[in-house]
Protein backbone atom coordinates (compact mmCIF):
# COMPACT_ATOMS: atom_id res chain seq x y z
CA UNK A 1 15.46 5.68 15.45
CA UNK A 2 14.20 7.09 18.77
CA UNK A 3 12.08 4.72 20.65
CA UNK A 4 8.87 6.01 20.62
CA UNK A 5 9.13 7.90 17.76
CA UNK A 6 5.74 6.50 15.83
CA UNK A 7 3.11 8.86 15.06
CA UNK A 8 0.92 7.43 17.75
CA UNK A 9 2.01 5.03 20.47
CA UNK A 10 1.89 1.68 18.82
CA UNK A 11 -0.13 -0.47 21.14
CA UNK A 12 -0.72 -3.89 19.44
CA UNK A 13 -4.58 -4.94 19.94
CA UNK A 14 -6.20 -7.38 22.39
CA UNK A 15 -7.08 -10.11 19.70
CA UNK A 16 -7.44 -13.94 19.70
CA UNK A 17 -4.41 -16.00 18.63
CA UNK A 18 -3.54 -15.97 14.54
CA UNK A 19 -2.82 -19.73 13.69
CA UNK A 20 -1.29 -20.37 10.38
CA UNK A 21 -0.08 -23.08 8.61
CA UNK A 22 2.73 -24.25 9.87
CA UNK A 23 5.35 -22.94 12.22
CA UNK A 24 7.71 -20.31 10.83
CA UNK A 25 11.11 -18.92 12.17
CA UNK A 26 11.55 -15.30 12.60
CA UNK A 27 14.53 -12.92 12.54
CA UNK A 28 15.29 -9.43 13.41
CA UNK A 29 18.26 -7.77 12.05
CA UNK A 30 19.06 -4.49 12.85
CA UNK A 31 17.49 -3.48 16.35
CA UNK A 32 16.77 0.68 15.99
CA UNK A 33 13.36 0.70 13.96
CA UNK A 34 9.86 -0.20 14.99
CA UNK A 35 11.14 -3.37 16.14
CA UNK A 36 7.93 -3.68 18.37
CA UNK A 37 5.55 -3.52 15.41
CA UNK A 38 6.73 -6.90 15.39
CA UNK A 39 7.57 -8.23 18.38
CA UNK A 40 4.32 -7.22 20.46
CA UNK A 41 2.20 -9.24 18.17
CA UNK A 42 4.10 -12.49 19.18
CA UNK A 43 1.90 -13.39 22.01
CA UNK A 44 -1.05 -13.70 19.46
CA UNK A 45 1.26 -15.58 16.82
CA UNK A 46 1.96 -19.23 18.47
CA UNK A 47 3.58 -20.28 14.89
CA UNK A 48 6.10 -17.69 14.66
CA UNK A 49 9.01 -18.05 16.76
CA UNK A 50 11.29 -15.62 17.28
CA UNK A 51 15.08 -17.50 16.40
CA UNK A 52 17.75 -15.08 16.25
CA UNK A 53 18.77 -11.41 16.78
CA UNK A 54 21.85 -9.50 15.37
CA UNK A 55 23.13 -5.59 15.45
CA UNK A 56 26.59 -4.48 15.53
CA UNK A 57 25.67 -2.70 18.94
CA UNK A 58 25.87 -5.14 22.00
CA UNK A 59 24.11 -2.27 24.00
CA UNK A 60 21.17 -2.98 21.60
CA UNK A 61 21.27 -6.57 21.41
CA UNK A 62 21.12 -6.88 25.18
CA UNK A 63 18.29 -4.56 25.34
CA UNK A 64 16.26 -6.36 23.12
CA UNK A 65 16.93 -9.89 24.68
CA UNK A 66 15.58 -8.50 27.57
CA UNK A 67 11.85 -9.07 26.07
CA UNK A 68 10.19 -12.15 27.05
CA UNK A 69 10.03 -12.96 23.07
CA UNK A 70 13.48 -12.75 22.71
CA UNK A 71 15.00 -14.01 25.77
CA UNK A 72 16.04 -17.06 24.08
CA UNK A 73 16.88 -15.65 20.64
CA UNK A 74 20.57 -16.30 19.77
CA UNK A 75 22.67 -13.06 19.26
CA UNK A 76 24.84 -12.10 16.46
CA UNK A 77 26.62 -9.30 15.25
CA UNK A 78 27.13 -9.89 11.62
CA UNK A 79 23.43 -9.92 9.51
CA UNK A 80 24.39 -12.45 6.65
CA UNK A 81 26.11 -14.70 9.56
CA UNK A 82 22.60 -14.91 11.36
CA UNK A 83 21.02 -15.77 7.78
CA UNK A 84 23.10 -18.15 7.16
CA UNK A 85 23.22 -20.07 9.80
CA UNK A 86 19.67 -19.82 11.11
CA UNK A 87 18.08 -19.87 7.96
CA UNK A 88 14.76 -18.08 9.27
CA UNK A 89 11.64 -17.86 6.70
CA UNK A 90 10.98 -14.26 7.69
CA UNK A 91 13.37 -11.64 8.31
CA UNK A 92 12.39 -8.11 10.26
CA UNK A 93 14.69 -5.70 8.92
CA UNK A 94 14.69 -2.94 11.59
CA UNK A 95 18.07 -1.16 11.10
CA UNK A 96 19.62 1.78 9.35
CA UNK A 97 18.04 3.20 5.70
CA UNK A 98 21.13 2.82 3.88
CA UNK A 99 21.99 -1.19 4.29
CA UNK A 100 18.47 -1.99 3.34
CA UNK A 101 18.79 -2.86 0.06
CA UNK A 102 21.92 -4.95 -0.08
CA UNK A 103 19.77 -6.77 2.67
CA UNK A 104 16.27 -7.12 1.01
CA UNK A 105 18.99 -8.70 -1.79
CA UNK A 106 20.44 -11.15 0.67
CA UNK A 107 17.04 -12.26 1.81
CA UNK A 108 15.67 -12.31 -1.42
CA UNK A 109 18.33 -14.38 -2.44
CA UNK A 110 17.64 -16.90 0.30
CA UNK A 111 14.49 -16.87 -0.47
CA UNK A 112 13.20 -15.61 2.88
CA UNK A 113 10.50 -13.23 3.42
CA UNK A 114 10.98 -9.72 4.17
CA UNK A 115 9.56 -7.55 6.64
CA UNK A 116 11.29 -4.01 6.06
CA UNK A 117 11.87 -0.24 7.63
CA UNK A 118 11.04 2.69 5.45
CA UNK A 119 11.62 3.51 2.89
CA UNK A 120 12.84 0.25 1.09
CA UNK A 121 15.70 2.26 -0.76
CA UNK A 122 17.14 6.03 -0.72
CA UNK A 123 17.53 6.51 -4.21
CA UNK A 124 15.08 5.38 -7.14
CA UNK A 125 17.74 3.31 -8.58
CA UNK A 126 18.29 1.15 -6.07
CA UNK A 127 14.32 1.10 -5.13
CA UNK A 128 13.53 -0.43 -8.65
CA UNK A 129 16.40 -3.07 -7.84
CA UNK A 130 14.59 -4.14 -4.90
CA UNK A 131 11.65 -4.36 -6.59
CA UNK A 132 13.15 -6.76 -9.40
CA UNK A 133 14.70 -8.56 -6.41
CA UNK A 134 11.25 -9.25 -4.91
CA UNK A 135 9.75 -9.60 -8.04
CA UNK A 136 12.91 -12.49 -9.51
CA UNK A 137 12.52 -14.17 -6.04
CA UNK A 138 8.92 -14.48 -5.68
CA UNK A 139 9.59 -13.59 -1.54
CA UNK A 140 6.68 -11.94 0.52
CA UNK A 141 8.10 -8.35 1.31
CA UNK A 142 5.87 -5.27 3.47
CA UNK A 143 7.23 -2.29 4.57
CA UNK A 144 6.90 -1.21 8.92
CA UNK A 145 4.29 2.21 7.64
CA UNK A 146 1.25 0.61 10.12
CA UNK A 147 -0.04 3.62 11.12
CA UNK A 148 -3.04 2.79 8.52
CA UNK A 149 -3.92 -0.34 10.98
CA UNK A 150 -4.92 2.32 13.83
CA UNK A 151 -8.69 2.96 15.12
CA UNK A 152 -7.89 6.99 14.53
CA UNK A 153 -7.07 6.08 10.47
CA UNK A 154 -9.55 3.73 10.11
CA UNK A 155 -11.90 6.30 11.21
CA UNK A 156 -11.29 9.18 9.05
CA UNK A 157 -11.18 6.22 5.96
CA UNK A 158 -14.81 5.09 6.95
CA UNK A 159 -15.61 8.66 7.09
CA UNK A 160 -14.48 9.80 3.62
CA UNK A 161 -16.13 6.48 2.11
CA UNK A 162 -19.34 6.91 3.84
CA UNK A 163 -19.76 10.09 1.62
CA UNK A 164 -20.43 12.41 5.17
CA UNK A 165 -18.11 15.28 4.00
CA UNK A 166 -18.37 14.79 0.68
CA UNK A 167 -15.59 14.86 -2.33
CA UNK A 168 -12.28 15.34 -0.90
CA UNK A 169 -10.98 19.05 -1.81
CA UNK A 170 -7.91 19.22 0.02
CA UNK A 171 -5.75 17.05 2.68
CA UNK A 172 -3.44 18.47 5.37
CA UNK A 173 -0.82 16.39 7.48
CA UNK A 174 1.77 16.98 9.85
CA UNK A 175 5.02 15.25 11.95
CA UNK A 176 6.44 16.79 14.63
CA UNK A 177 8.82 15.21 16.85
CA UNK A 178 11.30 15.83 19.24
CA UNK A 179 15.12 16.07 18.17
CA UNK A 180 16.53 14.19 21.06
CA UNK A 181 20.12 12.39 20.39
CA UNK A 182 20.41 10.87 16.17
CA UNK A 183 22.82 8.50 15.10
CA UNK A 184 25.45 9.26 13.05
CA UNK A 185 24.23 7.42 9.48
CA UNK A 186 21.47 10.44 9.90
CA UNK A 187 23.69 12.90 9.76
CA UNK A 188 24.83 12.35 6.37
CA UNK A 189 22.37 12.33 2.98
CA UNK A 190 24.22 9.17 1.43
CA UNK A 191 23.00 7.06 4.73
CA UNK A 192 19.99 8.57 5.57
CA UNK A 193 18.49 9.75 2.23
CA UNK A 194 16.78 12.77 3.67
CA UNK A 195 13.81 13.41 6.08
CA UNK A 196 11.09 13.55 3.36
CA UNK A 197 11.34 10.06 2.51
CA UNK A 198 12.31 8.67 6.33
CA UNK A 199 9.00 10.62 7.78
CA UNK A 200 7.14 12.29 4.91
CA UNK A 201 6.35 8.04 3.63
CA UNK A 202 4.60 7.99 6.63
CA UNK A 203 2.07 10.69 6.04
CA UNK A 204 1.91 9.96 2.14
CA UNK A 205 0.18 6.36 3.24
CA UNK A 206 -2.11 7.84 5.42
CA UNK A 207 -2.92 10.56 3.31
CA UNK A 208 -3.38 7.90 -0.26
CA UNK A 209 -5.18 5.76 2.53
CA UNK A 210 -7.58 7.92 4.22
CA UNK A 211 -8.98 9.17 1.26
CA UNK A 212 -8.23 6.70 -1.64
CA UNK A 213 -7.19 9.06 -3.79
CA UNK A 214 -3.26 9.33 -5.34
CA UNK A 215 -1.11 11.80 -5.22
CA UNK A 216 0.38 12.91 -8.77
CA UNK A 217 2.03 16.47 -9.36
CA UNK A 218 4.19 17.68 -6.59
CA UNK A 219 6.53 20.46 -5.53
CA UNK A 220 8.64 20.05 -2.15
CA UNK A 221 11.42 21.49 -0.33
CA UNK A 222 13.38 20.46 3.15
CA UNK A 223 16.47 21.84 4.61
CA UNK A 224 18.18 22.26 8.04
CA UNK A 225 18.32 25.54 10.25
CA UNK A 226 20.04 25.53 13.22
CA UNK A 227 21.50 22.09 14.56
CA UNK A 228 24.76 21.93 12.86
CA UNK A 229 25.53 18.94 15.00
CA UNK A 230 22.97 17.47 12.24
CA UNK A 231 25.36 18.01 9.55
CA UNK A 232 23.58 16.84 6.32
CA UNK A 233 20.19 15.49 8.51
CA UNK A 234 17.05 18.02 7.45
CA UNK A 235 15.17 19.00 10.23
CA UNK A 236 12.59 20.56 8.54
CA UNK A 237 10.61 19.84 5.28
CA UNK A 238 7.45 20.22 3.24
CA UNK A 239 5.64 18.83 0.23
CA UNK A 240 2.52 20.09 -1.76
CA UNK A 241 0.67 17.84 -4.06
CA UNK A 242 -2.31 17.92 -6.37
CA UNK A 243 -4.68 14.80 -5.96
CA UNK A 244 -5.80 12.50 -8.92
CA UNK A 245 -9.53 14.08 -8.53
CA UNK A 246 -8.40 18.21 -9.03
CA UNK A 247 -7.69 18.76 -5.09
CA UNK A 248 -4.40 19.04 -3.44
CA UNK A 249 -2.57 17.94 -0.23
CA UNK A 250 0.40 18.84 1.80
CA UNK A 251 2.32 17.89 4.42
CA UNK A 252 4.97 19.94 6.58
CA UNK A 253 7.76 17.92 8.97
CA UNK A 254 9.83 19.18 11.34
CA UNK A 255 12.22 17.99 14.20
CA UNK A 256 11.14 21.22 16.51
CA UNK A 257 9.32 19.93 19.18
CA UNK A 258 10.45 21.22 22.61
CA UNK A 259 11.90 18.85 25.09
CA UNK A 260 9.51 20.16 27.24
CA UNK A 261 6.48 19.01 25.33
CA UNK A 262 4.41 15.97 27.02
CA UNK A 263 4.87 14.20 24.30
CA UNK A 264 7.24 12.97 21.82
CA UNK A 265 5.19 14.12 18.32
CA UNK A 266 2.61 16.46 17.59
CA UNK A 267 0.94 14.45 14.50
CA UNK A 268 -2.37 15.77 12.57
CA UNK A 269 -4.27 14.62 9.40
CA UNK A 270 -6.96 16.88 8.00
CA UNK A 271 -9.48 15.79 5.23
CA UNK A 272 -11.61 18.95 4.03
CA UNK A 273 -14.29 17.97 1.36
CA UNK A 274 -17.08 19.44 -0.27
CA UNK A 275 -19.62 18.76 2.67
CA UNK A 276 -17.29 18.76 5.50
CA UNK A 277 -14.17 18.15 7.58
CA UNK A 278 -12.93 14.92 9.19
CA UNK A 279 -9.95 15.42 11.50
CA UNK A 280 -7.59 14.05 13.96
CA UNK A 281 -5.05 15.80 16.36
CA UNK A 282 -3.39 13.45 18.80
CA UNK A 283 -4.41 14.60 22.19
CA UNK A 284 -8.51 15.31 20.64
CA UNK A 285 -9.10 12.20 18.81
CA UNK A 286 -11.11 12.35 15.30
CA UNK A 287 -13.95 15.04 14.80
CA UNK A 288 -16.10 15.51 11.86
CA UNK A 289 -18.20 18.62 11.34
CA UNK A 290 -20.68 17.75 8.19
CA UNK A 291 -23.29 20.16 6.36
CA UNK A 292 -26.34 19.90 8.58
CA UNK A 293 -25.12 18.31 11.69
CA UNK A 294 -23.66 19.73 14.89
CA UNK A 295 -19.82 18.90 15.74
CA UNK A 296 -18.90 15.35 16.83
CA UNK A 297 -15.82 13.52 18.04
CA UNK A 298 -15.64 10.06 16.49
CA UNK A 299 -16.37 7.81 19.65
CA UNK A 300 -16.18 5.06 19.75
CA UNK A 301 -13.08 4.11 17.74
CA UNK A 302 -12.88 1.16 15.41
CA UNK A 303 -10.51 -1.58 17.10
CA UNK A 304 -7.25 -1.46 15.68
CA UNK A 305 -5.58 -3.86 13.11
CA UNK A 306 -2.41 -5.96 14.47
CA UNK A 307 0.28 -4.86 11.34
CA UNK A 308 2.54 -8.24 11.79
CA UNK A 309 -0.73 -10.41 12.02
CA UNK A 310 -2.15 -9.14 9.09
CA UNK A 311 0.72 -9.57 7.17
CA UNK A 312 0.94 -12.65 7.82
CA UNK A 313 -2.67 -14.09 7.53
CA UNK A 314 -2.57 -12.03 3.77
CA UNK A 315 0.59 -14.19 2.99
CA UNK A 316 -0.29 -17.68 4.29
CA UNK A 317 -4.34 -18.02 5.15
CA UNK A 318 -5.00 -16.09 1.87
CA UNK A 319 -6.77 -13.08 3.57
CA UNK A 320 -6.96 -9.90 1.92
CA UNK A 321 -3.61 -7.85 2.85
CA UNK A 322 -4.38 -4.55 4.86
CA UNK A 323 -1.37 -2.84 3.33
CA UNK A 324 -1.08 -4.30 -0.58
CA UNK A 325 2.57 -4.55 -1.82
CA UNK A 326 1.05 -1.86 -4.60
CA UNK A 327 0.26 0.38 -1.91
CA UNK A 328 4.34 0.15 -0.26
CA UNK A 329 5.78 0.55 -3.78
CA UNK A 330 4.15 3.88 -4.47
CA UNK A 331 4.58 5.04 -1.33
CA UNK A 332 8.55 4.85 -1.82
CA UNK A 333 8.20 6.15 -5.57
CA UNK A 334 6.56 9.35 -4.12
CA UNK A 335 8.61 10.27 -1.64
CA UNK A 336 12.28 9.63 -3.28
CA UNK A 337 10.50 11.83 -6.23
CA UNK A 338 9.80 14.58 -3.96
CA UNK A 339 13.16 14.18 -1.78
CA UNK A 340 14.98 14.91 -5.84
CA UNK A 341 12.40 17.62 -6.57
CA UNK A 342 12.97 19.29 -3.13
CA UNK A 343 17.25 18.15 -3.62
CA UNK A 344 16.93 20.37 -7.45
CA UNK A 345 14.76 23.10 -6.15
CA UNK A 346 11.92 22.09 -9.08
CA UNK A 347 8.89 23.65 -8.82
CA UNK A 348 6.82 21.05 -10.04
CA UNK A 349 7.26 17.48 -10.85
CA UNK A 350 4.90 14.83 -12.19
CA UNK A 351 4.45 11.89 -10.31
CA UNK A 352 4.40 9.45 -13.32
């Protein structure tokens, strides 16, 4: 994955330090995800210690041990090797989609506690395995979709359950990003598993979040134009949903975004209801225009949620989670349902 490739720049928030229980050993093993939804919270985590490293790229590796949390993590190239021999109690798996499983197997196995890219799986059938592998074990797993823990989400959530724009009637997101350079497991549907679940999961969250309502009939559709350096990569896709109370939602992705652009994503979530409209765009913030008042931007913010910290508080001080394990399973069942719609051209599918 590109570095900076997250909806919004992922700063981790100024917070006092997270003590848990004991101390705990930490892992990372693959280095191209959102490694630093991990690694930036470290400072404010004094029990977790960050052990060991591993990535078949030395380029990578050498990168990453360049962070002051990992200058003294030990470096290997081999994933089960590091496992093995370092035994950690929580493993970060930031790598390619398609090893994932076998992986969230091998921890499971071990009995160590997962902290995994999106999705968890690119096909149902091997989703459901991980979930009996989580489920046999009795390991801790979440999934890196943290965009929920951001002041901008929290916003338009505390919006919609303040009742200021009403029922939710319809829900409109988008992804942008920049194309820049991909690597070649993207380029082929076996590795990557296709665009809708690898960004749409993303927007699903926020969208199920935002609004607490679920998503349950569906059409979709994603291809690639252009790009045939891409090969079997999408760089464009869409999905259209009806919501659990009669409304509907959609979200459209694409890989389009000029070079030239200031930014690397364009990202937007809309919330239209029967009294109003909450919204964010990333360079205006969140506005809300509500039957009977004038136009507002959302100001100030509420202070963002540290992912890895909350995580781990939910698993070991017996705080409520942020992001319930519920929550990360449905996300995945939605979007590898509307990745086979979109893949057989249905034009409707129920989410069951």
């Amino acid at each position: 994955m590109l570095a900076g490739a997250a909806l919004i720049a992922q700063a981790v928030p100024s917070m006092a330090q997270v003590r848990l229980p004991r101390k705990l050993r930490l892992a990372v093993l693959g280095l191209e995800g959102h490694i630093a939804d991990v690694l930036d919270g470290l400072p404010q985590l004094p029990d977790v210690e960050l052990v060991a490293i591993s990535d078949v790229s030395a380029a990578l590796r050498t990168t990453v041990a360049k962070r002051p949390e990992a200058r003294t993590a030990r470096q290997y190239s081999d994933h089960l090797e590091l496992l093995d021999r370092e035994k950690p109690d929580i493993a970060a798996l930031c790598g390619n989609n398609f090893e994932r499983p076998a992986m969230i197997h091998a921890c499971a196995r071990r009995k160590i506690d997962v902290v995994a890219e999106k999705p968890l799986a690119n096909t149902r059938a091997l989703f459901e395995q991980v979930r009996k592998d989580v489920a046999d074990s009795g390991i801790h797993l979440t999934m890196i979709i943290s965009m929920r823990f951001l002041p901008e989400f929290q916003a338009l959530r505390n919006i919609v359950a303040s009742g200021e724009i009403g029922d939710v009637v319809q829900v409109t997101a988008q992804k942008s990003y920049k194309l820049g350079t991909r690597p070649d497991w993207m380029k082929h549907r076996n590795t990557y598993g296709g665009t809708i679940p690898y960004i749409g999961i993303h927007l699903v969250d926020l969208m199920r979040f935002t609004t607490g309502r679920d998503l349950i009939h569906m059409a979709s559709h994603e291809t690639r134009l252009g790009h045939p350096e891409l090969g079997e990569m999408e760089n464009t896709a869409v999905s259209i949903y009806r919501l659990d109370n009669g409304g509907n939602a959609s979200f459209h992705l694409d890989y389009c975004r000029p070079e030239s652009a200031p930014g690397h994503g364009d990202d937007r979530l809309r919330i239209a209801g029967t009294r109003g409209v909450a919204e964010y765009i990333e360079n205006v913030g969140v506005t809300v225009i509500a039957e009977g008042k004038p136009p507002r931007k959302v100001d100030p913010l509420p202070q963002a949620k540290a992912f890895f910290a909350d995580w781990l508080e939910s698993v070991h001080n017996g705080k409520p989670s942020g992001l319930p394990l519920a929550d990360i399973y449905r996300a995945n069942e939605i979007v590898l349902e509307a990745r086979d719609a979109a893949d057989q051209f249905s034009p409707a599918k129920y989410l069951a």
